[in-house]
PDB file of N, CA and C in Angstrom:
ATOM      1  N   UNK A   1      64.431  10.920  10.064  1.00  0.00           N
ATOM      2  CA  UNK A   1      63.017  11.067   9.830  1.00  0.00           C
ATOM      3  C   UNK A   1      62.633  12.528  10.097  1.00  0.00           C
ATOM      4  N   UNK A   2      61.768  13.040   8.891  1.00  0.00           N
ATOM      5  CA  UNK A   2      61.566  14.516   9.444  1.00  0.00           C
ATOM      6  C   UNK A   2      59.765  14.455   9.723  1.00  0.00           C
ATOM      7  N   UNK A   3      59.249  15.303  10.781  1.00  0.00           N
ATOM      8  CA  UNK A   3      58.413  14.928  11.055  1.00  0.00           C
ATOM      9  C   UNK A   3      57.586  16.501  10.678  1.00  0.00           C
ATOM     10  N   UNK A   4      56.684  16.923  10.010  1.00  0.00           N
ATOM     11  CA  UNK A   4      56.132  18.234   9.691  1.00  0.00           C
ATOM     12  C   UNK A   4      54.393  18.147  10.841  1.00  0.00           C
ATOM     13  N   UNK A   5      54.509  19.030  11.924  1.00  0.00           N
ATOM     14  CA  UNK A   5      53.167  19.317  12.353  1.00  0.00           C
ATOM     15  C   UNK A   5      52.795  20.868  11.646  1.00  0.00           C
ATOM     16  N   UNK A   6      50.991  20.723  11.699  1.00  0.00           N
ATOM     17  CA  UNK A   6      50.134  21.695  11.115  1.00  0.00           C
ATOM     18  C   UNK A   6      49.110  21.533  12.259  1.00  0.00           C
ATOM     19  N   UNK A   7      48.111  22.484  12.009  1.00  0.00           N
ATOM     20  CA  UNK A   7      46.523  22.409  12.379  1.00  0.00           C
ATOM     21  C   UNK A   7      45.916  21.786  11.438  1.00  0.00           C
ATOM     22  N   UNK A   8      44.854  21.358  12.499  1.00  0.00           N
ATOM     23  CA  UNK A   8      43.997  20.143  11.552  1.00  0.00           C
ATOM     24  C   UNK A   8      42.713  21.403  11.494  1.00  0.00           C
ATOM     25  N   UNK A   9      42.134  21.098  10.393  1.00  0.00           N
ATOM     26  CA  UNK A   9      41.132  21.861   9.559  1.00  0.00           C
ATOM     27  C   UNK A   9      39.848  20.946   9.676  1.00  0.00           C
ATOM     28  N   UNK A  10      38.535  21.636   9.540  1.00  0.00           N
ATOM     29  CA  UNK A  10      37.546  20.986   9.370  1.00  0.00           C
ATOM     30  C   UNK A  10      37.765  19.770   8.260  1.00  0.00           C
ATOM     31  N   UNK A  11      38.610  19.721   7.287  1.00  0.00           N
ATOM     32  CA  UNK A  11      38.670  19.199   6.292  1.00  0.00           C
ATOM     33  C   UNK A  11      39.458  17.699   7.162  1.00  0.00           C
ATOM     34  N   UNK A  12      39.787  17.585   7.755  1.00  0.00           N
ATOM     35  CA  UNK A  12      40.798  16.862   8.218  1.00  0.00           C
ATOM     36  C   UNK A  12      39.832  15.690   9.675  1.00  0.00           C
ATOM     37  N   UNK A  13      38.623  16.001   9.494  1.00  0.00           N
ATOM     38  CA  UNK A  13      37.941  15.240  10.479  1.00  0.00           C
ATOM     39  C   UNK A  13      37.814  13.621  10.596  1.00  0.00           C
ATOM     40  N   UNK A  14      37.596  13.944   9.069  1.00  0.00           N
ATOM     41  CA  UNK A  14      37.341  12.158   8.791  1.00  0.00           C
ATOM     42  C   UNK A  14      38.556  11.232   9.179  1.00  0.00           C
ATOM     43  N   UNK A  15      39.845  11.711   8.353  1.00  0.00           N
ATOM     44  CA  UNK A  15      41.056  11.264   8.518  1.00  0.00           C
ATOM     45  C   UNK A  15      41.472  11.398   9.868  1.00  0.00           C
ATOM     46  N   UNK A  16      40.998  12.373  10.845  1.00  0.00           N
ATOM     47  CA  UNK A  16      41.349  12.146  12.459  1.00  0.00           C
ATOM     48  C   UNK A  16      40.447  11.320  13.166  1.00  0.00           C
ATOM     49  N   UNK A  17      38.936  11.322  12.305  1.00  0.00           N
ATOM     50  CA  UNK A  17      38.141   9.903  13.370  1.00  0.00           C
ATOM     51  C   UNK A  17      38.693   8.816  12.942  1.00  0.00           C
ATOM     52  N   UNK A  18      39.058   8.444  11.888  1.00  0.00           N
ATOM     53  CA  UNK A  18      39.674   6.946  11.899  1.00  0.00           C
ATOM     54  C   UNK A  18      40.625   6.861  12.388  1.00  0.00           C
ATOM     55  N   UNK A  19      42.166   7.624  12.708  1.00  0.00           N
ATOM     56  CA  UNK A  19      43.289   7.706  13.868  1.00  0.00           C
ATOM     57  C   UNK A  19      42.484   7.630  14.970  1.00  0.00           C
ATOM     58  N   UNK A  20      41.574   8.174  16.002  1.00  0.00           N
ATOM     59  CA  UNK A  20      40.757   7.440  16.655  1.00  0.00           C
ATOM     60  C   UNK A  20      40.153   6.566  16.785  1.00  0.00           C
ATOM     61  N   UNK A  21      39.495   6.372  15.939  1.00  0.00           N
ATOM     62  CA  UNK A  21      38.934   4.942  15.874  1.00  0.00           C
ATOM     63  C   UNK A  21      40.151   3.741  15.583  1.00  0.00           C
ATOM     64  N   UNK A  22      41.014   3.641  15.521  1.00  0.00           N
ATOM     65  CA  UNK A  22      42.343   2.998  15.439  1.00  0.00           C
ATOM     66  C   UNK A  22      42.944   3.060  16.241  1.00  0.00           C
ATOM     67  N   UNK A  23      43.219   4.044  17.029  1.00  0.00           N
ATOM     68  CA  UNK A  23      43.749   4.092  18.122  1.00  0.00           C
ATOM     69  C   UNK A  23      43.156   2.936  19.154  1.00  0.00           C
ATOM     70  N   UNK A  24      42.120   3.419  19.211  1.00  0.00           N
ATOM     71  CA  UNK A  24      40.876   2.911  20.621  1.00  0.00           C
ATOM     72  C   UNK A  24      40.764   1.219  20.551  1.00  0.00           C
ATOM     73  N   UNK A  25      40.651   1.413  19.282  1.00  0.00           N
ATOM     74  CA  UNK A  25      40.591  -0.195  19.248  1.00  0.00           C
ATOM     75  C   UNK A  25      41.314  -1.186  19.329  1.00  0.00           C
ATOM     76  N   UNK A  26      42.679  -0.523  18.997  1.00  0.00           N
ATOM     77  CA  UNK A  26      44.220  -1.684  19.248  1.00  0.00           C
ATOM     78  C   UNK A  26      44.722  -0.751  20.198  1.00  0.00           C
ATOM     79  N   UNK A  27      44.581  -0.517  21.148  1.00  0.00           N
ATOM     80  CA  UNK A  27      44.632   0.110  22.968  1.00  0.00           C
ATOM     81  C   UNK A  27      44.091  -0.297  24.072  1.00  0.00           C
ATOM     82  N   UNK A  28      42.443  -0.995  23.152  1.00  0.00           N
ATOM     83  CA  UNK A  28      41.501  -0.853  24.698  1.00  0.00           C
ATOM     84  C   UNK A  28      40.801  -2.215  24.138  1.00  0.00           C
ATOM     85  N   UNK A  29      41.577  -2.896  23.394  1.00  0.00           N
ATOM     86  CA  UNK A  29      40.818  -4.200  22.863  1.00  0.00           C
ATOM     87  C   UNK A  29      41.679  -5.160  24.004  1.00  0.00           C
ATOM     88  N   UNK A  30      40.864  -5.738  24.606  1.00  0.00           N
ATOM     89  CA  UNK A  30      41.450  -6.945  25.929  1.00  0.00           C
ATOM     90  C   UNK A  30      40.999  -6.188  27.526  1.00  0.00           C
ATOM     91  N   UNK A  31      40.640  -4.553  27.113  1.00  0.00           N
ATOM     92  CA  UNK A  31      40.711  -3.976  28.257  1.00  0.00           C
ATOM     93  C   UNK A  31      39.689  -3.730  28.509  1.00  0.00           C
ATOM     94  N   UNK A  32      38.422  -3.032  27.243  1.00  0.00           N
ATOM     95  CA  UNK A  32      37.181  -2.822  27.795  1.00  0.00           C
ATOM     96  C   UNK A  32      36.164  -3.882  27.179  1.00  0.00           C
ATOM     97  N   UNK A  33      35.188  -3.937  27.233  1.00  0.00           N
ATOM     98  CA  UNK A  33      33.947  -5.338  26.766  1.00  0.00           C
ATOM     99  C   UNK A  33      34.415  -5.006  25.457  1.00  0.00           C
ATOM    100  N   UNK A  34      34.084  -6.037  24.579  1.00  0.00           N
ATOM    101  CA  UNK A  34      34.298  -6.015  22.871  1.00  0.00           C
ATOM    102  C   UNK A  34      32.620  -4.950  22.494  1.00  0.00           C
ATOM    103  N   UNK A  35      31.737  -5.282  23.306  1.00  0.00           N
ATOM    104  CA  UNK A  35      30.215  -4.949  22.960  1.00  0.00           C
ATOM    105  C   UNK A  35      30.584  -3.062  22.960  1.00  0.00           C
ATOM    106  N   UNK A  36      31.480  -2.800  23.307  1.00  0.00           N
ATOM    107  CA  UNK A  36      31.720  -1.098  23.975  1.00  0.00           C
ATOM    108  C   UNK A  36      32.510  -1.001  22.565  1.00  0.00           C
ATOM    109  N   UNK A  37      33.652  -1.201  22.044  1.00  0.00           N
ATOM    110  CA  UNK A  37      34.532  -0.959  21.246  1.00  0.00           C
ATOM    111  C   UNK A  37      33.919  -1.275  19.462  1.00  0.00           C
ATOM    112  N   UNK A  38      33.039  -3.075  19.783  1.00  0.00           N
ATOM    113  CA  UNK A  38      32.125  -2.600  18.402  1.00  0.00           C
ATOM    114  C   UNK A  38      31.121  -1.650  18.180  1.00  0.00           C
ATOM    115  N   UNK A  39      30.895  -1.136  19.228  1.00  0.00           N
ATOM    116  CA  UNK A  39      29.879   0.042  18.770  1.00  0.00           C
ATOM    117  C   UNK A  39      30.415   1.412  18.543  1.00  0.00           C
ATOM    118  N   UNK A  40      31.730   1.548  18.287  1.00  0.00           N
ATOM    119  CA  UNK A  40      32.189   2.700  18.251  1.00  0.00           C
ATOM    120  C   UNK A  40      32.393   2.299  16.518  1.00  0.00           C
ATOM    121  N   UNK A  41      32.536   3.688  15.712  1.00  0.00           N
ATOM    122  CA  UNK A  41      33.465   3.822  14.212  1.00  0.00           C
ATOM    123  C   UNK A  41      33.692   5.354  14.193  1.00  0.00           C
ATOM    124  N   UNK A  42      34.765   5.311  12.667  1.00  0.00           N
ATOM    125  CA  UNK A  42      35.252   5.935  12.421  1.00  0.00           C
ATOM    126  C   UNK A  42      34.250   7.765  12.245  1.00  0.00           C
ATOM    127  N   UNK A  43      33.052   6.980  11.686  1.00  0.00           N
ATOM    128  CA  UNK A  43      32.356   8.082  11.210  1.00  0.00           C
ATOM    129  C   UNK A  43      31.282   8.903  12.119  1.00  0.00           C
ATOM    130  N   UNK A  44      31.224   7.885  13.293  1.00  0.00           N
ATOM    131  CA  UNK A  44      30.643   8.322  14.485  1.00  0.00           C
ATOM    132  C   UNK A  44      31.536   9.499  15.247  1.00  0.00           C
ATOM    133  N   UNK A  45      32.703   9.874  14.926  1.00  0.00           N
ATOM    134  CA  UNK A  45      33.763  10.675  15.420  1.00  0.00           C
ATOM    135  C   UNK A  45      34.064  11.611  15.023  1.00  0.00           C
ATOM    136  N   UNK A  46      33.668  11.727  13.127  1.00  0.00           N
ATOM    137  CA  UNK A  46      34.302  12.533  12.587  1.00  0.00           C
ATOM    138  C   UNK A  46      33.727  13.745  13.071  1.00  0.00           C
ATOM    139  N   UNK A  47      32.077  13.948  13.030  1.00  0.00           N
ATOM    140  CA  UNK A  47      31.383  14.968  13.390  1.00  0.00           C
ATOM    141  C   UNK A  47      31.996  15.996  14.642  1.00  0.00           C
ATOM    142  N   UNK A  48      32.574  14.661  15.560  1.00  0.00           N
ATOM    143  CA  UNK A  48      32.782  15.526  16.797  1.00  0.00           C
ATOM    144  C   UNK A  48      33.901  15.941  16.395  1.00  0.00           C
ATOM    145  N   UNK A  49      34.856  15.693  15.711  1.00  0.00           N
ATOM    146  CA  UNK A  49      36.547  16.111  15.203  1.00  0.00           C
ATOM    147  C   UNK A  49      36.126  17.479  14.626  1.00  0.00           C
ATOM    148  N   UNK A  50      34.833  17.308  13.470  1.00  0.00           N
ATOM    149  CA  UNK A  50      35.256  18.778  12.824  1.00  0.00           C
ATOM    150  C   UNK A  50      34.476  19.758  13.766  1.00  0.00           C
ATOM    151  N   UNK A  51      33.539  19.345  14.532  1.00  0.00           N
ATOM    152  CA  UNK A  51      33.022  20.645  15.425  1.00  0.00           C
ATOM    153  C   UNK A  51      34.092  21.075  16.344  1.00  0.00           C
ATOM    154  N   UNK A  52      34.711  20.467  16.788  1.00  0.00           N
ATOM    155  CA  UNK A  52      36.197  20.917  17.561  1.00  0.00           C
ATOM    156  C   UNK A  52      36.876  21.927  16.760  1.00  0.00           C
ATOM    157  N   UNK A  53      37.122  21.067  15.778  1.00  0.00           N
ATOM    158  CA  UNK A  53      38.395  22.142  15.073  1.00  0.00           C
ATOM    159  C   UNK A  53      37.860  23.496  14.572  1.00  0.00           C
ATOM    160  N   UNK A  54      36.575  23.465  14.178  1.00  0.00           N
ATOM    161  CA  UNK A  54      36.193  25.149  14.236  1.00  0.00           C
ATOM    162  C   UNK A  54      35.851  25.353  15.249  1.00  0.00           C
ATOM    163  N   UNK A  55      35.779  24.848  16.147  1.00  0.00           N
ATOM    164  CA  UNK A  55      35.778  25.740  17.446  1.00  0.00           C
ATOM    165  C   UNK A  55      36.734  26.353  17.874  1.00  0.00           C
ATOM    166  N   UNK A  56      38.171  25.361  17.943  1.00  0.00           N
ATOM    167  CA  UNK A  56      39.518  26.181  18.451  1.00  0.00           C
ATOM    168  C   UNK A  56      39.885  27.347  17.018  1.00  0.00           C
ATOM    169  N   UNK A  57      39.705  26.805  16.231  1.00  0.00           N
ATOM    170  CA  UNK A  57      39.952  27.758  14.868  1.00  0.00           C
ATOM    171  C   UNK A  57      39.591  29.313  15.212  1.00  0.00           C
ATOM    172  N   UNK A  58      38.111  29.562  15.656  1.00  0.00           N
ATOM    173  CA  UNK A  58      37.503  30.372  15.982  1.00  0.00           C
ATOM    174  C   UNK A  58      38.121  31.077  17.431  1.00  0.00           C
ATOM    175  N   UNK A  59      39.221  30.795  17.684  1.00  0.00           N
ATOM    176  CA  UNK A  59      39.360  31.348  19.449  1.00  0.00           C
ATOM    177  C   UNK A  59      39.815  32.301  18.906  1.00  0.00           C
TER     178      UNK A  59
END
């Protein structure tokens, strides 16, 4: 298996909030209230993904 890492780009937010939002939910489903985990999504994340990545972009 060959495995290729990059930097993730503003462009790349959406596709990293749903790996979060996927993550969180088959991790922390049994562990935290269901009422905490349905109120989270994918698109609630992305925002914070791409303000990150131009932020480190910018160092």
């Amino acid at each position: 298996m060959n495995v290729i890492l990059g930097y993730a780009c503003p462009e790349d937010a959406e596709a990293v909030g749903r790996l979060h939002y996927t993550c969180r939910q088959e991790t922390y489903r049994g562990l935290l209230p269901d009422s905490c985990l349905d109120g989270m999504s994918a698109e609630k994340t992305a925002p914070f993904n791409e303000i990150r990545y131009i932020t480190d972009i910018e160092r």
